[in-house]
C-alpha atoms as a PDB file:
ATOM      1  CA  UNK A   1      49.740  11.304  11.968  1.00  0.00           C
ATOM      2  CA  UNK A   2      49.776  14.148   9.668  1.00  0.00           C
ATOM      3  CA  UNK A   3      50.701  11.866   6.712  1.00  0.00           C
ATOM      4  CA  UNK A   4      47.431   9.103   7.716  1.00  0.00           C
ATOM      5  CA  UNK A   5      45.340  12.201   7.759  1.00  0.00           C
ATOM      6  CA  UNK A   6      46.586  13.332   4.178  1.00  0.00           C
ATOM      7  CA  UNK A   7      45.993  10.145   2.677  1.00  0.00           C
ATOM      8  CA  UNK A   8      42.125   9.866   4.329  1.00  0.00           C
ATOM      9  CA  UNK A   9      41.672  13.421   2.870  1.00  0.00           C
ATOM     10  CA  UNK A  10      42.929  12.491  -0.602  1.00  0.00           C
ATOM     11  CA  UNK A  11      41.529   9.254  -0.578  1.00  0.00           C
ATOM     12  CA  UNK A  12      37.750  11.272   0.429  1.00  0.00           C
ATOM     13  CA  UNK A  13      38.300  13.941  -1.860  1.00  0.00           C
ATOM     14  CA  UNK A  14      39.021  11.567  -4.741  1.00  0.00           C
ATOM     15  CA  UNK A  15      35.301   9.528  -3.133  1.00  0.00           C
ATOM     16  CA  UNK A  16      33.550  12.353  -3.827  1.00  0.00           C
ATOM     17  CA  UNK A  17      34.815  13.662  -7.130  1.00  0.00           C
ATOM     18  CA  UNK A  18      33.738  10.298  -8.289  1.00  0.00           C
ATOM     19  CA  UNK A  19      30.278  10.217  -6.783  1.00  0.00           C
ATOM     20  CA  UNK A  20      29.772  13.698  -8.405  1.00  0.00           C
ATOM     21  CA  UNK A  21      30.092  12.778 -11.912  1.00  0.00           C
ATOM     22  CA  UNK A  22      28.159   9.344 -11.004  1.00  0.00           C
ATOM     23  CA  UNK A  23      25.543  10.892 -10.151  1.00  0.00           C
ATOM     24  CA  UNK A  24      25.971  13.089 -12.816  1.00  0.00           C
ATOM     25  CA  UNK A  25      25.885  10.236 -15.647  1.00  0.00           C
ATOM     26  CA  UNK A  26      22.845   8.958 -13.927  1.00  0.00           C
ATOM     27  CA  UNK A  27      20.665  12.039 -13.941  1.00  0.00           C
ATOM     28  CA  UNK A  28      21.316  12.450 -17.562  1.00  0.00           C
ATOM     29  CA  UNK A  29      20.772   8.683 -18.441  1.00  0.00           C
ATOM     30  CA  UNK A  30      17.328   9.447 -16.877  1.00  0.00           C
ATOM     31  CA  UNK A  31      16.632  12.823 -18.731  1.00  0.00           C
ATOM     32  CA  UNK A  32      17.484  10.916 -21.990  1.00  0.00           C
ATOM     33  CA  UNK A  33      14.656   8.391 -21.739  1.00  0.00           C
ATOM     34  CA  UNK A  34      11.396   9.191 -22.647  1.00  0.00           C
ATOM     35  CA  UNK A  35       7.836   8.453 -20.435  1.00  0.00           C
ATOM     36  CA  UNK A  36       7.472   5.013 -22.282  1.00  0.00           C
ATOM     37  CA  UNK A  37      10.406   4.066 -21.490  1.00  0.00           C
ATOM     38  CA  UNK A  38      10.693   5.145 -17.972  1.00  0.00           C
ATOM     39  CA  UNK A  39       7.372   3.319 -17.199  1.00  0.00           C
ATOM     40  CA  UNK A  40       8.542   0.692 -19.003  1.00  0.00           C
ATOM     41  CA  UNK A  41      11.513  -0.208 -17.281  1.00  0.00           C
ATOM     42  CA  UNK A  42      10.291   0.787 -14.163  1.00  0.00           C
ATOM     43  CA  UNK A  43       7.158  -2.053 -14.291  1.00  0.00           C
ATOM     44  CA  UNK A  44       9.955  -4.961 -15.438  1.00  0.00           C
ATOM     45  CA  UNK A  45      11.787  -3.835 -12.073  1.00  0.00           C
ATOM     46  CA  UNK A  46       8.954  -4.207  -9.737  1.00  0.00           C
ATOM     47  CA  UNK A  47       6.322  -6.359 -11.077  1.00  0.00           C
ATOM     48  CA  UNK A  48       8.138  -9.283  -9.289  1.00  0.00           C
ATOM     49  CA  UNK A  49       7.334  -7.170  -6.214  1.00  0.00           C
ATOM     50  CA  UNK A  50       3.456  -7.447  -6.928  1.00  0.00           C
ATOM     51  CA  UNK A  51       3.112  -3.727  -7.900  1.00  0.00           C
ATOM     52  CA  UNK A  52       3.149  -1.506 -11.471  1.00  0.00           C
ATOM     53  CA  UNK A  53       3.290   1.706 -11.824  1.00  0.00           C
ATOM     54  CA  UNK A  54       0.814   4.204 -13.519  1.00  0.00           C
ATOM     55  CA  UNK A  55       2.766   6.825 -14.668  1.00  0.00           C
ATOM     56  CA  UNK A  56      -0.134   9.113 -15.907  1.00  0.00           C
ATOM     57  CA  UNK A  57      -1.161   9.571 -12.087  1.00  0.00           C
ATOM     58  CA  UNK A  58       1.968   9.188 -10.791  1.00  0.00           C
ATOM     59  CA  UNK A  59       0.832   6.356  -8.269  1.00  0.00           C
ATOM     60  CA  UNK A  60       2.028   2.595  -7.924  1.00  0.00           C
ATOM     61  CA  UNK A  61      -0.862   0.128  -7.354  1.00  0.00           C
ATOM     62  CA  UNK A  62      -0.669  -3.836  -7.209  1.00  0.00           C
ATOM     63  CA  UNK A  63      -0.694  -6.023 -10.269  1.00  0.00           C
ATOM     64  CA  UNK A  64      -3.485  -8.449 -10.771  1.00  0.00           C
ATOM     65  CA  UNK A  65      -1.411 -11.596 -10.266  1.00  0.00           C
ATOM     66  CA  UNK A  66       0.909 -10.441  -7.424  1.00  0.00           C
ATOM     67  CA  UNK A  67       2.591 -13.125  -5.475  1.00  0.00           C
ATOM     68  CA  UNK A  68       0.698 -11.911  -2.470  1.00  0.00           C
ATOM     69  CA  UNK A  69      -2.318 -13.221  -4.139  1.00  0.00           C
ATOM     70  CA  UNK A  70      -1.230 -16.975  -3.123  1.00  0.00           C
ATOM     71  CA  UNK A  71      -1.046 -16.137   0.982  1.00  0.00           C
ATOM     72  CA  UNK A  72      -4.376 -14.976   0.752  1.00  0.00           C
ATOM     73  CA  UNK A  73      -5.377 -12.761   4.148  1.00  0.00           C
ATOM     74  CA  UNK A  74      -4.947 -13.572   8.007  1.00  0.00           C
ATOM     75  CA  UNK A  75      -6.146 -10.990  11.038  1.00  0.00           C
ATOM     76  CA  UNK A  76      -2.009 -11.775  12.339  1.00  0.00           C
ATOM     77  CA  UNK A  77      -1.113  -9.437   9.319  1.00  0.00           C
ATOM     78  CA  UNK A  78      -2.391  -6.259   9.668  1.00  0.00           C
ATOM     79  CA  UNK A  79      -1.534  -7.314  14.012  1.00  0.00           C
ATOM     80  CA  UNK A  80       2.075  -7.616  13.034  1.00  0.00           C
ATOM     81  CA  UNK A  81       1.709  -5.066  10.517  1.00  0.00           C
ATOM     82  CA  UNK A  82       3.358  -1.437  12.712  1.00  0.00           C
ATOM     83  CA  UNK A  83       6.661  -3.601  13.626  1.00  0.00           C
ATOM     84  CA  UNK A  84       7.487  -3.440   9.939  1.00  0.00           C
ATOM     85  CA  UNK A  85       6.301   0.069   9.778  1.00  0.00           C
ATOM     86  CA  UNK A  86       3.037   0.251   8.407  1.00  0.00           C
ATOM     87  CA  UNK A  87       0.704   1.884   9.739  1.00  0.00           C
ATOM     88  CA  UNK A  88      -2.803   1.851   8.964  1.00  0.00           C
ATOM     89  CA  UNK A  89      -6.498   2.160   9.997  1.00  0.00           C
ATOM     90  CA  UNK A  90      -8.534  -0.632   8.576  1.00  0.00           C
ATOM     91  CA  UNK A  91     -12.060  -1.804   8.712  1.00  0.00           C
ATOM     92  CA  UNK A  92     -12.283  -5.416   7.737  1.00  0.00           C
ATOM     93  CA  UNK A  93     -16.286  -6.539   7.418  1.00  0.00           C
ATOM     94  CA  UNK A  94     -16.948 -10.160   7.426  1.00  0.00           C
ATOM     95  CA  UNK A  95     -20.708 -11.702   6.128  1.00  0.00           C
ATOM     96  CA  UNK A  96     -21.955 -14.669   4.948  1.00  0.00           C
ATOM     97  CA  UNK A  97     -22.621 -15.513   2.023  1.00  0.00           C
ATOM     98  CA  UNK A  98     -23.916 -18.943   0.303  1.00  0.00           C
ATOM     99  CA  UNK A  99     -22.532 -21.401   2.168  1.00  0.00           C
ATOM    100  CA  UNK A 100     -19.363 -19.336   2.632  1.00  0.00           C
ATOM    101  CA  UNK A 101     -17.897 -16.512   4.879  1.00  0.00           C
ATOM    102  CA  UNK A 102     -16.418 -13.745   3.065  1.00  0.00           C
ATOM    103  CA  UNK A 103     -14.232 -10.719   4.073  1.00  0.00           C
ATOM    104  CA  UNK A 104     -14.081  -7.378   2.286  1.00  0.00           C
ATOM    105  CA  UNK A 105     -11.780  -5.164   4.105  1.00  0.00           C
ATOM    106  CA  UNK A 106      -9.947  -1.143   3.398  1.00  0.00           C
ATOM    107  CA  UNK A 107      -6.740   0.510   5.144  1.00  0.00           C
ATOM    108  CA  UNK A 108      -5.525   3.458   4.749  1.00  0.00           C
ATOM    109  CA  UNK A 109      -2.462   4.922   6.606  1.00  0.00           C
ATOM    110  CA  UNK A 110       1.322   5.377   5.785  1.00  0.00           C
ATOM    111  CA  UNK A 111       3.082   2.312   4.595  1.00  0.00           C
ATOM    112  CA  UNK A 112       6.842   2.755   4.904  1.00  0.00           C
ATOM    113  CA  UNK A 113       7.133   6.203   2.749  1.00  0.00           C
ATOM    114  CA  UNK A 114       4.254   5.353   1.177  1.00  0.00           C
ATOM    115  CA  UNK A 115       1.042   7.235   1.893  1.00  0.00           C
ATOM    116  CA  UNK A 116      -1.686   4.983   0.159  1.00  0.00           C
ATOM    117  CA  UNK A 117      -4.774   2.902   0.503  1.00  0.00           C
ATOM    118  CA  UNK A 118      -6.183  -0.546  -0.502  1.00  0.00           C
ATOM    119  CA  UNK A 119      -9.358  -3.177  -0.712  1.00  0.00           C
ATOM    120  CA  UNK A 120      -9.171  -6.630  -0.718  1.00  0.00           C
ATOM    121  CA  UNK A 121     -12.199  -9.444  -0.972  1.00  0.00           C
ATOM    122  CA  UNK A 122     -11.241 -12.758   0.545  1.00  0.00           C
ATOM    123  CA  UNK A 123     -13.443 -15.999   1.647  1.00  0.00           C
ATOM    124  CA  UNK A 124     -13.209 -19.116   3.223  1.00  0.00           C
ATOM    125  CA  UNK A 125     -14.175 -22.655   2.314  1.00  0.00           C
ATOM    126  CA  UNK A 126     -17.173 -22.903   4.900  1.00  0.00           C
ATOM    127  CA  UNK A 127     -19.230 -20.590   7.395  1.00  0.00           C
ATOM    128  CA  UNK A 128     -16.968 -19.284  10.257  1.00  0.00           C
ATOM    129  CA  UNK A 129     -18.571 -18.399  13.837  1.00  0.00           C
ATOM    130  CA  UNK A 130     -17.454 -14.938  15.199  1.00  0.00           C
ATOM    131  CA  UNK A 131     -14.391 -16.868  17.658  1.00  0.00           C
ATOM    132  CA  UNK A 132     -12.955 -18.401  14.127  1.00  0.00           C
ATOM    133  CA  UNK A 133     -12.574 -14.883  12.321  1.00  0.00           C
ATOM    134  CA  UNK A 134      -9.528 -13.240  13.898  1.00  0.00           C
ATOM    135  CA  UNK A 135      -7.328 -16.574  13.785  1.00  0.00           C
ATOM    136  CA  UNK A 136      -8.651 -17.888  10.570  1.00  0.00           C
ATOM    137  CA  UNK A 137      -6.133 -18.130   7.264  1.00  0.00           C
ATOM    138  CA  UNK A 138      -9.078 -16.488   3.774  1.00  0.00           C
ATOM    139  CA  UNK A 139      -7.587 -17.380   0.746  1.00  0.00           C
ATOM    140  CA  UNK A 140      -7.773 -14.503  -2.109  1.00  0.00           C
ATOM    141  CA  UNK A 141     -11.456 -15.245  -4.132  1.00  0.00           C
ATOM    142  CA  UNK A 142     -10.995 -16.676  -8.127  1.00  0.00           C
ATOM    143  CA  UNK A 143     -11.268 -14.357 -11.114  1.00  0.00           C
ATOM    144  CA  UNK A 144     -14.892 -15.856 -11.335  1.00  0.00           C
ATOM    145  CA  UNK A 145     -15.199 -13.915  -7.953  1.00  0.00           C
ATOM    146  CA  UNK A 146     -13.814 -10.948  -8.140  1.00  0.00           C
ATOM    147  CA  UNK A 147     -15.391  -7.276  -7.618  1.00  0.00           C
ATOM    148  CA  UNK A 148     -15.220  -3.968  -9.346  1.00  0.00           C
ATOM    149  CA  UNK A 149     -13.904  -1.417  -6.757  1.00  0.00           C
ATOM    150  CA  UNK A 150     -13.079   2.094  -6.342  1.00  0.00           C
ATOM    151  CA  UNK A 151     -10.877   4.347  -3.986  1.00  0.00           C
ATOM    152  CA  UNK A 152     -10.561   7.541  -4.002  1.00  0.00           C
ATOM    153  CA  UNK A 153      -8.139   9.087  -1.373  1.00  0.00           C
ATOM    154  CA  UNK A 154      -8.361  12.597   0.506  1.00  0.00           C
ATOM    155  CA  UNK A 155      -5.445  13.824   2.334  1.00  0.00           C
ATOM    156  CA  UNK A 156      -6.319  16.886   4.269  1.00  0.00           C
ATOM    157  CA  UNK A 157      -9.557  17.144   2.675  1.00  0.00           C
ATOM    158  CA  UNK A 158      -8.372  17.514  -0.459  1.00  0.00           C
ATOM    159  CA  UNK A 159      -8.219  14.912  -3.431  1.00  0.00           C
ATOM    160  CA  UNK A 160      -4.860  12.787  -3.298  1.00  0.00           C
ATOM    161  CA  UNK A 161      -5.206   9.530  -5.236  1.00  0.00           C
ATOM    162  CA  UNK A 162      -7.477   7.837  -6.938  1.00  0.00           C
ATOM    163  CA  UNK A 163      -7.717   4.090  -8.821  1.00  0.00           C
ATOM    164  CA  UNK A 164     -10.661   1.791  -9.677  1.00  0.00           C
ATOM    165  CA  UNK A 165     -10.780  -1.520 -11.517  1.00  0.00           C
ATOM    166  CA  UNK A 166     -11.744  -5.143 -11.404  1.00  0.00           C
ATOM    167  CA  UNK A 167     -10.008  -6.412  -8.870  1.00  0.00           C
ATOM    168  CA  UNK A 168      -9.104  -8.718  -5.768  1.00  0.00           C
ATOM    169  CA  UNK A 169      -6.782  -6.115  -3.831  1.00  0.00           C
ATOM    170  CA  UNK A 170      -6.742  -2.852  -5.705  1.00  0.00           C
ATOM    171  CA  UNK A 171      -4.610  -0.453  -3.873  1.00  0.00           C
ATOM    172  CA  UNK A 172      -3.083   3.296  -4.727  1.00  0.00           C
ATOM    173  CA  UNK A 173      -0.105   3.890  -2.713  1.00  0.00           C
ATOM    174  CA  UNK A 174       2.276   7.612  -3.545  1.00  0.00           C
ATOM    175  CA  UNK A 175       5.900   7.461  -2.838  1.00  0.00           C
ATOM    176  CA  UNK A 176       7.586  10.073  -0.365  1.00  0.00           C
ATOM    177  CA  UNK A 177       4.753  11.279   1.282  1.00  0.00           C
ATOM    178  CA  UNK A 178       4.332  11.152   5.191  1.00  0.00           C
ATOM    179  CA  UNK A 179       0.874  11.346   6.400  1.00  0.00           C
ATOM    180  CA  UNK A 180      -0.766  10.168   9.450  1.00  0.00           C
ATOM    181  CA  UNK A 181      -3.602   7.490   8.973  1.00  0.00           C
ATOM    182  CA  UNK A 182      -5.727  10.594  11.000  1.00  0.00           C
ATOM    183  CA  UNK A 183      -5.579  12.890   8.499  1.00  0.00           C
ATOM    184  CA  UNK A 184      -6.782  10.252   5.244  1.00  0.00           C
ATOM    185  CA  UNK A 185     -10.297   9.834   4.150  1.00  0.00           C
ATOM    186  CA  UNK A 186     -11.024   7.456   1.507  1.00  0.00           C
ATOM    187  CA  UNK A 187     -14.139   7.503  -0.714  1.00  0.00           C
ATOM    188  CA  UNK A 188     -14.688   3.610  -1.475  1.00  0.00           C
ATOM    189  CA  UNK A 189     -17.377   2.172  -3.979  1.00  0.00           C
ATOM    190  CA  UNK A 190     -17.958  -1.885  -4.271  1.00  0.00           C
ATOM    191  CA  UNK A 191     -20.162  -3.157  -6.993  1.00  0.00           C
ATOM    192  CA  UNK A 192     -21.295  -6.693  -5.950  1.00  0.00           C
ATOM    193  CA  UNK A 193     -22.662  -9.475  -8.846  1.00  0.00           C
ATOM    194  CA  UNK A 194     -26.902  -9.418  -7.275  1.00  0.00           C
ATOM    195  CA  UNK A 195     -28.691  -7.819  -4.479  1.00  0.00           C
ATOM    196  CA  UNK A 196     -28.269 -11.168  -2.079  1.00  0.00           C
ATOM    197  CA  UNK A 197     -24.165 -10.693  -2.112  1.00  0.00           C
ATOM    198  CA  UNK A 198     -24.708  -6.837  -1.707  1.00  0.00           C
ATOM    199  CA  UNK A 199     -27.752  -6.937   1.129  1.00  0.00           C
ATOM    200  CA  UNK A 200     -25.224  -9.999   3.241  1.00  0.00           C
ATOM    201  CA  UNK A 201     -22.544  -7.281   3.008  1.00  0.00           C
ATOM    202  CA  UNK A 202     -24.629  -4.531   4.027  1.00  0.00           C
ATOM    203  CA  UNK A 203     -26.597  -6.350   7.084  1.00  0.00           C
ATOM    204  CA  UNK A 204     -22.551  -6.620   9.005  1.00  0.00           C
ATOM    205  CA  UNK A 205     -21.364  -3.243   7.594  1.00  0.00           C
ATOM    206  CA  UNK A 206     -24.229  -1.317   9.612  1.00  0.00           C
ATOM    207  CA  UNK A 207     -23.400  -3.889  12.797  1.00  0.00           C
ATOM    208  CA  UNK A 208     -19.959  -2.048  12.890  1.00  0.00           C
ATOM    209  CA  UNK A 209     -21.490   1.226  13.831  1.00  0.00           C
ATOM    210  CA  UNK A 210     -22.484   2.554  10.044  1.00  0.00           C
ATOM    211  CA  UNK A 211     -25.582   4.008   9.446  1.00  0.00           C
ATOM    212  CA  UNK A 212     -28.088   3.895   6.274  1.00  0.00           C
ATOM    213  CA  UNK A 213     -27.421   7.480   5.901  1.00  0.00           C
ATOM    214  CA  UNK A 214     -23.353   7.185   5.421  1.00  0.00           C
ATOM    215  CA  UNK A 215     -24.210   4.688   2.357  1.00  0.00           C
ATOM    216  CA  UNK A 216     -25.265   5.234  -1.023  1.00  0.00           C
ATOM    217  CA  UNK A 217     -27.081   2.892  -3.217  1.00  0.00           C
ATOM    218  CA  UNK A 218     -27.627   2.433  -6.435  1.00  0.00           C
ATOM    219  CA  UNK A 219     -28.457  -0.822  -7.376  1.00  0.00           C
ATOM    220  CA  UNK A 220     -25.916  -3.567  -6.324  1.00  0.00           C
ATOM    221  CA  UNK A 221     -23.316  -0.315  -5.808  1.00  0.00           C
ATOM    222  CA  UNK A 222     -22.572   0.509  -2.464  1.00  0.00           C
ATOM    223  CA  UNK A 223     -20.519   3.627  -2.039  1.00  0.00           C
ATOM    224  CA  UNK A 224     -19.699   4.785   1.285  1.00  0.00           C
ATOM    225  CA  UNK A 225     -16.587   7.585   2.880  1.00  0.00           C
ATOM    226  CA  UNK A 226     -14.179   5.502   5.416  1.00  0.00           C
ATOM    227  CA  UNK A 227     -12.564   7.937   8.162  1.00  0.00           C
ATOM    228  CA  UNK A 228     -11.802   6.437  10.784  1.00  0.00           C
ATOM    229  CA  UNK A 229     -12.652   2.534  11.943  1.00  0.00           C
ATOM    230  CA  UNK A 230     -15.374   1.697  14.408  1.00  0.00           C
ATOM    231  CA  UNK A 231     -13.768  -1.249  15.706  1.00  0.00           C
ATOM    232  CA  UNK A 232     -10.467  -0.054  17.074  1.00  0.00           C
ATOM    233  CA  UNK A 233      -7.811  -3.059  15.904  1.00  0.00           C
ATOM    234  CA  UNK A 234      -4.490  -2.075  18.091  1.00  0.00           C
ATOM    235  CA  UNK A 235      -3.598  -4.073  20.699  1.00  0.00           C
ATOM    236  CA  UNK A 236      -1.525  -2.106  23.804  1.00  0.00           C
ATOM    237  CA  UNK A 237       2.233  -2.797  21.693  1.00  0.00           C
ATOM    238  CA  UNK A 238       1.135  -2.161  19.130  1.00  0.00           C
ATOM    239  CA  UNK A 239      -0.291   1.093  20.048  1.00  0.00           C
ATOM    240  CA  UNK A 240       3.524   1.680  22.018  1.00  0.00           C
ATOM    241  CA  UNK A 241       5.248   0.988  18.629  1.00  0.00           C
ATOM    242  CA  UNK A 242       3.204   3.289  16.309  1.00  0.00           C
ATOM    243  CA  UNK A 243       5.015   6.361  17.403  1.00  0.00           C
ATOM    244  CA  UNK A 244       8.450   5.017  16.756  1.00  0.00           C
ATOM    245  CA  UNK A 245       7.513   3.500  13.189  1.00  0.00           C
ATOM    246  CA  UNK A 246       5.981   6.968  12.435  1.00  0.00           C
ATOM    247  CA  UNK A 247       9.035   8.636  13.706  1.00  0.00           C
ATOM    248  CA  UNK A 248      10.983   6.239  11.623  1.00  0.00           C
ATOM    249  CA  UNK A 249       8.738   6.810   8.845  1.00  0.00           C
ATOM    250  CA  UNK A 250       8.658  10.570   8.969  1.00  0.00           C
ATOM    251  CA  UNK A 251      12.586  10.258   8.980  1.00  0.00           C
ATOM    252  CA  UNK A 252      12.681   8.120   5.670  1.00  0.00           C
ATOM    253  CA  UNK A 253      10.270  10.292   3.669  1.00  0.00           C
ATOM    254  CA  UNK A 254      12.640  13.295   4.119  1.00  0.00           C
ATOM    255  CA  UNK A 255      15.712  10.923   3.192  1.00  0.00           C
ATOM    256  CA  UNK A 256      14.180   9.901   0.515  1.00  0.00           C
ATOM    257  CA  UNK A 257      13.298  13.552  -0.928  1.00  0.00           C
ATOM    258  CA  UNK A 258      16.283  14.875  -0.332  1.00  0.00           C
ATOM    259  CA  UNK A 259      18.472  11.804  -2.210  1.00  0.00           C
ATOM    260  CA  UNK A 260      16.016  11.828  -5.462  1.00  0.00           C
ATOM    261  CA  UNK A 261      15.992  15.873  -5.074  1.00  0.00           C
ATOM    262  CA  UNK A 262      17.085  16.449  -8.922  1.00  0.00           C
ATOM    263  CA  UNK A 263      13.868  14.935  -9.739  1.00  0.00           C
ATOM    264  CA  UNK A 264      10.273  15.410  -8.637  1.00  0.00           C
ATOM    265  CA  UNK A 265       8.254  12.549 -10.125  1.00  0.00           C
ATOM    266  CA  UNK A 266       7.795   9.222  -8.209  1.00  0.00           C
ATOM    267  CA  UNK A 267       8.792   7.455 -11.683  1.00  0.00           C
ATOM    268  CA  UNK A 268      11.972   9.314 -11.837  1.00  0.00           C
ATOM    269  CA  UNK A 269      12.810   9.417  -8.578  1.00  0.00           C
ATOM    270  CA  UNK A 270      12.923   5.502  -8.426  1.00  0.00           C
ATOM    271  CA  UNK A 271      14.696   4.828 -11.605  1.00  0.00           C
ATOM    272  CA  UNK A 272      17.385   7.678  -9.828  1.00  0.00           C
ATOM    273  CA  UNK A 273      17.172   5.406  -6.865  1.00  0.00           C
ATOM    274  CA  UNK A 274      17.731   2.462  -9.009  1.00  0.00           C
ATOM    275  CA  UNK A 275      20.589   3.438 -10.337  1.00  0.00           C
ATOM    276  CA  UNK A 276      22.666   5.211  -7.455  1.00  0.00           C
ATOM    277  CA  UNK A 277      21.523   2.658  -4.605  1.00  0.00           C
ATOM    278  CA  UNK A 278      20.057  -0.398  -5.878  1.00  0.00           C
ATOM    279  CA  UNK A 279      19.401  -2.176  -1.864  1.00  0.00           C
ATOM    280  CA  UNK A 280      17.412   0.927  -1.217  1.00  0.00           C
ATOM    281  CA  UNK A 281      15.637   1.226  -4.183  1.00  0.00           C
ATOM    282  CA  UNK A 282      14.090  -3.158  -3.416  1.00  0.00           C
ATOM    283  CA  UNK A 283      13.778  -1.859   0.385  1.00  0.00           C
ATOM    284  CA  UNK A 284      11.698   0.857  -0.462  1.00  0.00           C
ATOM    285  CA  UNK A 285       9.352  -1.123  -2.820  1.00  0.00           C
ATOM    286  CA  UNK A 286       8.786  -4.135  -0.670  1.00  0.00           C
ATOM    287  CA  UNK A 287       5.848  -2.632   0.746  1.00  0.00           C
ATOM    288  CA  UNK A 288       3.813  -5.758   1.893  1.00  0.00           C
ATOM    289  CA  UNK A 289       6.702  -7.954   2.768  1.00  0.00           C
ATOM    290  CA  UNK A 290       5.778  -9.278   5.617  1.00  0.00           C
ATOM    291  CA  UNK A 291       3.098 -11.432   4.128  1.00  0.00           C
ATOM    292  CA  UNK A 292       6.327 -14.022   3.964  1.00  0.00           C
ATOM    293  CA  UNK A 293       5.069 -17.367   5.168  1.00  0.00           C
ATOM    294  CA  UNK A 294       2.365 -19.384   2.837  1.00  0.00           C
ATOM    295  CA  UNK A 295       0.087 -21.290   5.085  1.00  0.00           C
ATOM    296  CA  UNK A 296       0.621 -24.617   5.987  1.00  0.00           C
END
């Protein structure tokens, strides 16, 4: 018995002697590389996951032609969205518009150990009625289509993040950081092509509960402060399950600080992650996987 123990011991000892100087190699492999190269490595690793990374602010946000592009946006998403830990307030807006029906929709909320926020503009191929829109497959708009947007996140009450650009989903998430959906405000501005997009858009944001006073206009920009949705989207599981993602959630974030500890910048903290645990480092990135199944 004594002799089995011995062995174990040695055979742990020797475990962790090697770990040490592994991680050892890897922190100074890191501290070796400059910015440019950090960033630069760290976009070929997860631009096949529809993101890059902005190393200036220190956020990730998705690329212009990420694969989620192709499965375009469905209600069942963001329904199915808490089982797979994210967890989100959203306000999704639906108007008509030239022969079409059109969706421009936010979130904010934690995804995973991601604290972050996005806006997406999606259409169909005709005019929907009202019992269409929460079963109906939009596909992502063309280039032709696309909006300029803005987001700029408050956490506490105090600036977080903030992204803008020309875009179909533009979204600004930070790694690490647990917050609740609650405590996120997000200033959002949309900048529509004429005054007939921008007045369609406005006429079903105020039917949601908006008033002319929480908007501001100039011209075919409509800025506007998202804190909480007026349509409440969580069905009675889904409202049961929040707590344990969170929980979950809550639990990863601290994991996740306390592995990439040595280093304090998402960018380096991922390449770290990269190099000492590879499956966590694709898990952790994978942030809206389970938009898995193209439509049929």
């Amino acid at each position: 018995m004594y002799i089995l123990f011995s062995i174990f011991l040695v055979i742990a000892v020797f475990f962790v002697i090697i770990n040490h100087f592994r991680k050892k190699k890897i922190l100074c492999k890191i501290t070796e590389m400059c910015q440019k190269e950090k960033c630069h490595l760290l976009n070929t690793l997860i631009e096949p996951f529809g993101f890059c990374c902005c190393c200036k602010e220190d956020i990730f946000t998705s690329s212009f032609d990420a694969w989620q592009r192709e499965f375009g946006y469905s209600a069942l998403y963001d329904k199915n969205a808490p089982f797979f830990n994210l967890i989100f307030d959203c306000e999704p807006v639906y108007f008509h518009y030239r022969g079409k029906t059109w969706l421009i929709q936010w979130w904010k909320g934690q995804y995973g150990i991601n604290t972050g926020g996005e806006i997406g503009i999606y259409c169909s191929d005709s005019l929907l009625s009202p019992d269409q829109l929460p079963y109906h497959f939009f596909h992502s708009v063309s280039n032709e289509e696309i909006l300029d947007f803005s987001i700029e996140l408050y956490r506490f009450g105090e600036p977080f993040s903030c992204i803008c650009g020309r875009h179909w989903w533009l979204t600004v998430f930070s790694m690490g950081i647990f917050t609740k959906p609650s405590d996120l405000s997000m200033e959002i501005s949309i900048t529509f092509p004429n005054y007939e997009m921008r007045d369609a858009f406005l006429a079903s944001f105020f039917k949601l509960g908006y008033e002319p006073g929480d908007v501001c206009l100039c011209r075919t920009n409509v800025s506007f402060l998202f804190c909480s949705p007026h349509k409440k989207n969580k069905g009675f599981f889904q409202k049961l399950w929040v707590p344990i993602a969170q929980w979950k959630n809550r639990m990863l974030c601290s994991l996740y600080q306390w592995i990439t500890k040595p280093f304090v910048c998402s960018y380096d903290r991922l390449l770290y992650l990269y190099f000492y645990l590879p499956p966590a480092f694709k898990r952790l990135i994978s942030i809206r996987k389970y938009k898995g199944k193209r439509r049929k």
